[in-house]
N, C-alpha and C. Protein backbone atom coordinates (compact mmCIF):
# COMPACT_ATOMS: atom_id res chain seq x y z
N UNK A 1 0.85 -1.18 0.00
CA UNK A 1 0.00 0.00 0.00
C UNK A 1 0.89 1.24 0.00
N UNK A 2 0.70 2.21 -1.09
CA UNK A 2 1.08 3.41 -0.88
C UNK A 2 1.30 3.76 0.35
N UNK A 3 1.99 4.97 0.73
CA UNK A 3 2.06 6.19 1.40
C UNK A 3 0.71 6.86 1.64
N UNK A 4 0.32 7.27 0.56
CA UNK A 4 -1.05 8.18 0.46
C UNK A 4 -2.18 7.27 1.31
N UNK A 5 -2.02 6.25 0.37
CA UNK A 5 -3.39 5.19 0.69
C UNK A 5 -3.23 4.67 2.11
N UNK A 6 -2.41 4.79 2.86
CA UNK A 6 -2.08 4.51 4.75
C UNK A 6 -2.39 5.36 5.19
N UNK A 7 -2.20 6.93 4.79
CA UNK A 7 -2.83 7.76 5.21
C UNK A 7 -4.17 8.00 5.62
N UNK A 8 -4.60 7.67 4.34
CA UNK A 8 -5.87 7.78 4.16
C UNK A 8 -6.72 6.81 4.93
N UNK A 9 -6.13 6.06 4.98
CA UNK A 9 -6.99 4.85 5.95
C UNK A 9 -7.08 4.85 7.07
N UNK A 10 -5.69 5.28 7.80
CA UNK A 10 -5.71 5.54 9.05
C UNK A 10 -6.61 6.71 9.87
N UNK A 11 -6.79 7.22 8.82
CA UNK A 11 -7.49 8.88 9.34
C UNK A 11 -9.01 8.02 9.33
N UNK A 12 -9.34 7.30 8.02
CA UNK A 12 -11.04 6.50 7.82
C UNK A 12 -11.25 5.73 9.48
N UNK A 13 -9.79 5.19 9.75
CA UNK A 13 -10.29 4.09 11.06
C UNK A 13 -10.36 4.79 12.17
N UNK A 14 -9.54 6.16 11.98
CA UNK A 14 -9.42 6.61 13.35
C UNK A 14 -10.66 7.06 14.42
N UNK A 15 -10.83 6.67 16.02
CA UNK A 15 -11.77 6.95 17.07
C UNK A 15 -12.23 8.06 16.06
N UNK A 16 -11.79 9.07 15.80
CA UNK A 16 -12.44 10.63 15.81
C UNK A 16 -13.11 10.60 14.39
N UNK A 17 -12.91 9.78 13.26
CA UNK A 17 -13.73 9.54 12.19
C UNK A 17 -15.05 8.56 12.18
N UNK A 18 -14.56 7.66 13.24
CA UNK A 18 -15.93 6.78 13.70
C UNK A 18 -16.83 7.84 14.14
N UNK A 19 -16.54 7.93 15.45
CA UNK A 19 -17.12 8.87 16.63
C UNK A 19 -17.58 10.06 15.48
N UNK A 20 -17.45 10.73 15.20
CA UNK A 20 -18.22 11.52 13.63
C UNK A 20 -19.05 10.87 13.13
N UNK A 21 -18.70 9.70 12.60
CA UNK A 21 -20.11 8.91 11.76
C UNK A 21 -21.29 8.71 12.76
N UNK A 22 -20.68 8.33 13.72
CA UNK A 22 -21.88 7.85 14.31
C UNK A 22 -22.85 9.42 15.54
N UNK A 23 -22.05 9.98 15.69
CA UNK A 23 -22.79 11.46 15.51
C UNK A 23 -23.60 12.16 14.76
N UNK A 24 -23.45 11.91 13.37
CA UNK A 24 -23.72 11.95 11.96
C UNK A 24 -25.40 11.51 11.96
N UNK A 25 -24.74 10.17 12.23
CA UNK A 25 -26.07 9.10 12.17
C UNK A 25 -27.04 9.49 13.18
N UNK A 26 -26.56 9.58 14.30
CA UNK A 26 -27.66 10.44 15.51
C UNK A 26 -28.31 11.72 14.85
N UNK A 27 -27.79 12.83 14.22
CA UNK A 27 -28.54 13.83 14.20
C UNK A 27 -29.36 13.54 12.72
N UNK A 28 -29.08 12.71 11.72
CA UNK A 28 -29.78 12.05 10.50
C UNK A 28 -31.23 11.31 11.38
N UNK A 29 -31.14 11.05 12.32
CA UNK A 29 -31.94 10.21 12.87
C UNK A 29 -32.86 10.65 13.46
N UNK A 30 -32.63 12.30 13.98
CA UNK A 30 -33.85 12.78 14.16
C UNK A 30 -34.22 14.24 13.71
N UNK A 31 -35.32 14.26 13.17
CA UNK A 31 -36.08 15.14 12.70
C UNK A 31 -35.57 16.79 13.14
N UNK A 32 -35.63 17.00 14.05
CA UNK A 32 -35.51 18.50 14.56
C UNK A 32 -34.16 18.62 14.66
N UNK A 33 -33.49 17.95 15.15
CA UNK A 33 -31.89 18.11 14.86
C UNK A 33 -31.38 18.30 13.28
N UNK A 34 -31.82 17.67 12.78
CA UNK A 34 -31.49 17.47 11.33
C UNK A 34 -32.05 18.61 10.35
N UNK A 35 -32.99 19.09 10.81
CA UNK A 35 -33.46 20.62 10.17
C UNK A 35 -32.70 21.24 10.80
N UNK A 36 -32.60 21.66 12.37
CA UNK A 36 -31.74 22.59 12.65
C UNK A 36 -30.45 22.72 12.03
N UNK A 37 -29.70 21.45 11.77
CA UNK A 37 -28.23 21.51 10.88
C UNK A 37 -28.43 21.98 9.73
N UNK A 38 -29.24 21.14 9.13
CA UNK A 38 -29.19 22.09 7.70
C UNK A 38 -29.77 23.44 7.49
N UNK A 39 -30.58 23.85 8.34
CA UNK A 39 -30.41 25.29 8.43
C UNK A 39 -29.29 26.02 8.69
N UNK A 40 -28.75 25.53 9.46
CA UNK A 40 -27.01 26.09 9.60
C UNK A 40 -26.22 26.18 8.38
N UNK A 41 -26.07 24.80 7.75
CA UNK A 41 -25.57 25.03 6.50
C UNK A 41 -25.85 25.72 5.67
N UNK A 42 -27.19 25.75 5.47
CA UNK A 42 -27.91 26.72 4.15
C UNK A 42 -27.87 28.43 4.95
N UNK A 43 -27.52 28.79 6.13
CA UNK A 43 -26.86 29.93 6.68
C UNK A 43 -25.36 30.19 6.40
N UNK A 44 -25.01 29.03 6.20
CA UNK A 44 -23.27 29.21 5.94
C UNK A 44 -22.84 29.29 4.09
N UNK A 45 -24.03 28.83 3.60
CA UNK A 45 -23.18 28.80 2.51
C UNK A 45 -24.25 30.44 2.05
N UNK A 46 -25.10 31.00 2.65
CA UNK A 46 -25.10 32.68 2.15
C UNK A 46 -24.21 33.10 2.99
N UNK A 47 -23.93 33.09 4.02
CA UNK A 47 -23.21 33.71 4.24
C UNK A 47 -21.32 33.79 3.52
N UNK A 48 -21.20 32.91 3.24
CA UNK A 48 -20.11 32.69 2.41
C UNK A 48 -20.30 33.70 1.08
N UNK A 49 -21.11 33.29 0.44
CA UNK A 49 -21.78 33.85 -1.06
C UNK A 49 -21.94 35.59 -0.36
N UNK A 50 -22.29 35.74 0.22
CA UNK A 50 -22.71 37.14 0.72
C UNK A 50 -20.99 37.93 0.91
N UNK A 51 -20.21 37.42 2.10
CA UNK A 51 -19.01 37.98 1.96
C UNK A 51 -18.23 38.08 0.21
N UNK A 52 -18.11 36.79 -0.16
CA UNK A 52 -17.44 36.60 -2.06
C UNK A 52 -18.36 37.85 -2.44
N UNK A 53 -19.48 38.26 -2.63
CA UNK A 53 -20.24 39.46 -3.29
C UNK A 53 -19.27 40.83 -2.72
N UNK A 54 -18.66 40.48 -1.24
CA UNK A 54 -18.67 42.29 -0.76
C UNK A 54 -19.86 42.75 -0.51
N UNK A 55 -20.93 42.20 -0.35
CA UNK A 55 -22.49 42.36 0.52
C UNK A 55 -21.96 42.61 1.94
N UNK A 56 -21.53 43.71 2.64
CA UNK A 56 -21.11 43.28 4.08
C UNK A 56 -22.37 43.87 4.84
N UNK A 57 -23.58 44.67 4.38
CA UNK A 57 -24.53 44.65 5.46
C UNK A 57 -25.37 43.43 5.34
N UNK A 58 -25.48 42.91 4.16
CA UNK A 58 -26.18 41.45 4.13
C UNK A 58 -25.63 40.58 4.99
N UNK A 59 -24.08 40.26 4.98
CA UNK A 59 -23.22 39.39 5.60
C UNK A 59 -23.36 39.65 6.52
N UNK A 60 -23.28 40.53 7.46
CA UNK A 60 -23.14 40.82 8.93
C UNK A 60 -24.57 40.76 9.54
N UNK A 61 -26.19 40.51 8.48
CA UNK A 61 -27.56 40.17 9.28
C UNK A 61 -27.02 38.55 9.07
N UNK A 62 -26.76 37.87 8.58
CA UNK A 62 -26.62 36.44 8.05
C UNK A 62 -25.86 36.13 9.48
N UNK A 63 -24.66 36.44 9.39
CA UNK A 63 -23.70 36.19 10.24
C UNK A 63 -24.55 35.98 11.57
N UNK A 64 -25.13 37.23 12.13
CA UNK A 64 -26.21 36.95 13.49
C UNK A 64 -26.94 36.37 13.08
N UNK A 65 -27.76 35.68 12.23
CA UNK A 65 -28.20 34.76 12.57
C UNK A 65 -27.44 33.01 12.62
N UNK A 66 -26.69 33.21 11.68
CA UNK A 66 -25.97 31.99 11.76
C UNK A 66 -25.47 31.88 13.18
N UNK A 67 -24.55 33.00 13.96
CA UNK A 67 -24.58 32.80 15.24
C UNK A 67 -25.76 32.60 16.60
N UNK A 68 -26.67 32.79 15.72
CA UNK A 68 -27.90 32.45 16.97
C UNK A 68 -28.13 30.98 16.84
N UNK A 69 -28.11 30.37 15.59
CA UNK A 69 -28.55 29.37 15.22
C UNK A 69 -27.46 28.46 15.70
N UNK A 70 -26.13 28.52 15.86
CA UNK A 70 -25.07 27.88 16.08
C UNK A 70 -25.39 27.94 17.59
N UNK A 71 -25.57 28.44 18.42
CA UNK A 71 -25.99 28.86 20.04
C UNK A 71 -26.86 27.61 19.98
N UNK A 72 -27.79 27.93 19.32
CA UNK A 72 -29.03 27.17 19.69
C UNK A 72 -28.83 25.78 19.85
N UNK A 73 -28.07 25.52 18.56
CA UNK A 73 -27.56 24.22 18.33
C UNK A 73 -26.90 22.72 19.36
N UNK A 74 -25.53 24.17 19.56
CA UNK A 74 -24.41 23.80 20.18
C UNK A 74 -25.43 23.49 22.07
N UNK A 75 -26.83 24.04 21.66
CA UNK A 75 -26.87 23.66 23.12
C UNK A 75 -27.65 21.65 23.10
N UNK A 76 -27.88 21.56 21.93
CA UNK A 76 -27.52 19.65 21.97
C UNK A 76 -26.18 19.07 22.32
N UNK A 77 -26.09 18.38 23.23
CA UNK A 77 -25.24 17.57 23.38
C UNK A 77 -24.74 17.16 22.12
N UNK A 78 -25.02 16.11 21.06
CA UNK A 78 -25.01 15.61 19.96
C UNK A 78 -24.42 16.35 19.25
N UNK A 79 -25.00 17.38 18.80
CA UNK A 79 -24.47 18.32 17.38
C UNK A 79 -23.80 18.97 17.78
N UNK A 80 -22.97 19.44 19.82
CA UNK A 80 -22.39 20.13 19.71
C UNK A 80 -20.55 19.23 19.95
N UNK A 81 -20.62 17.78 20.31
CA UNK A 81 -19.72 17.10 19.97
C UNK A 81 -19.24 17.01 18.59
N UNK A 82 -20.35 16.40 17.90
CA UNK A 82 -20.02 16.54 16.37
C UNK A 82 -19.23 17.88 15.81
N UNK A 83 -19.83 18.76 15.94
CA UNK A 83 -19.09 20.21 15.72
C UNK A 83 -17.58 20.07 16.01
N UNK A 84 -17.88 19.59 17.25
CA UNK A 84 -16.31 19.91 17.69
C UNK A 84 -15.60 18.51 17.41
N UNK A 85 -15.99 17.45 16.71
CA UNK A 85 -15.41 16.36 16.32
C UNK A 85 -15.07 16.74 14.57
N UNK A 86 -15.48 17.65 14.05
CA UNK A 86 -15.74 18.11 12.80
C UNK A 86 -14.76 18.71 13.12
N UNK A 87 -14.38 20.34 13.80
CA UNK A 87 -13.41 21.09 13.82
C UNK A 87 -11.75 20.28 14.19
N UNK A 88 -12.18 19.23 14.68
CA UNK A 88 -10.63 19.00 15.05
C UNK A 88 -10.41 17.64 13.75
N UNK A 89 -10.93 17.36 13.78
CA UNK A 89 -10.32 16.43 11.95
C UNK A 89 -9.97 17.62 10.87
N UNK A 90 -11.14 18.62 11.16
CA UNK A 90 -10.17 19.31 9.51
C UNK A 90 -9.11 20.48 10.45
N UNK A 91 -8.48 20.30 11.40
CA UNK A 91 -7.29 20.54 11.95
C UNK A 91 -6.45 19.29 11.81
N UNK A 92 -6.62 18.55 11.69
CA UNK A 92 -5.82 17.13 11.17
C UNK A 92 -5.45 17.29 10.11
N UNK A 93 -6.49 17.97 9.14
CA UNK A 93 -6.26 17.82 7.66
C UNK A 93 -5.42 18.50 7.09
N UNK A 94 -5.72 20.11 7.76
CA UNK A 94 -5.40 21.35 7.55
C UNK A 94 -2.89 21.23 8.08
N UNK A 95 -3.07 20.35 9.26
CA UNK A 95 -2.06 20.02 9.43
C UNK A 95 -1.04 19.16 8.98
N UNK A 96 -1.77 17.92 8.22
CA UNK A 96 -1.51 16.86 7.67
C UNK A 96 -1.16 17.31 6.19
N UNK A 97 -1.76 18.41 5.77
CA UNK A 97 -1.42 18.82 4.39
C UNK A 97 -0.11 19.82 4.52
N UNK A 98 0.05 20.60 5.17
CA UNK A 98 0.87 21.85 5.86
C UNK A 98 2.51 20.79 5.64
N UNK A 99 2.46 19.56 6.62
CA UNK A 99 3.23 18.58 6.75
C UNK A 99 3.86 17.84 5.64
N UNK A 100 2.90 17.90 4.30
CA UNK A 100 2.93 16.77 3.10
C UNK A 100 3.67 18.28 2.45
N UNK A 101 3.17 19.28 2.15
CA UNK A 101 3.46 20.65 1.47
C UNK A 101 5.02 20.83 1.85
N UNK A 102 5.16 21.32 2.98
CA UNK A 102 6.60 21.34 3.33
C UNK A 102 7.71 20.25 3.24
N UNK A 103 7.34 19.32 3.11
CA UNK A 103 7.90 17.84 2.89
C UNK A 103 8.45 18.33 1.16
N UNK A 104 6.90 18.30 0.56
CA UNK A 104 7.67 18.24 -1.39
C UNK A 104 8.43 20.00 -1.57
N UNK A 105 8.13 20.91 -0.50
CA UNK A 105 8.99 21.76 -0.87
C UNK A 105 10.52 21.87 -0.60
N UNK A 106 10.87 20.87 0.24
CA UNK A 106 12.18 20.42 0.76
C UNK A 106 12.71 19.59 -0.34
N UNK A 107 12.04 18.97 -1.06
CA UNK A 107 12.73 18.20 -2.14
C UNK A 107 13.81 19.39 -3.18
């Protein structure tokens, strides 16, 4: 097996990629959780689209609400592990690439 492909696997088996899925699967599983997330998302991606425009009084009503909605959220147990099981893998990623980058720039 590759390099790449060990990588990649190890990160698929790892506690913190399980423990995600099956977080995943909890808030898929119920109704009001699962609207509340994707309302978040469909808040995050105007708000994204809103900053790329230079809309910043649009962006900054979006923004409060995305932060109310993230409050609200984060007050589930469930979605607010996940969150924070979400933020620290793509700090894995974000590091793991940083690591691979500086590696082929040393070549």
């Amino acid at each position: 097996m590759k390099y790449g492909e060990t990588l990649v696997k190890a990160i698929a088996d790892s506690e913190l990629t399980v423990r995600a899925k099956v977080l995943k699967q909890a808030i898929e599983t119920s109704p009001e959780l699962l609207r509340e997330y994707q309302d978040i998302l469909t808040l995050q991606k105007r708000l994204v689209a809103a900053e790329a425009k230079g809309e910043t009084g649009s962006a900054a009503a979006i923004r409060a609400a995305y932060d109310r909605q993230l409050a609200t959220l984060k007050g589930s147990a469930v979605v607010s592990e996940y969150l924070d099981v979400l933020a620290e893998l793509n700090d894995i990623a974000q590091e793991t690439a940083e690591i691979l980058n500086q590696g082929m720039r040393s070549r």
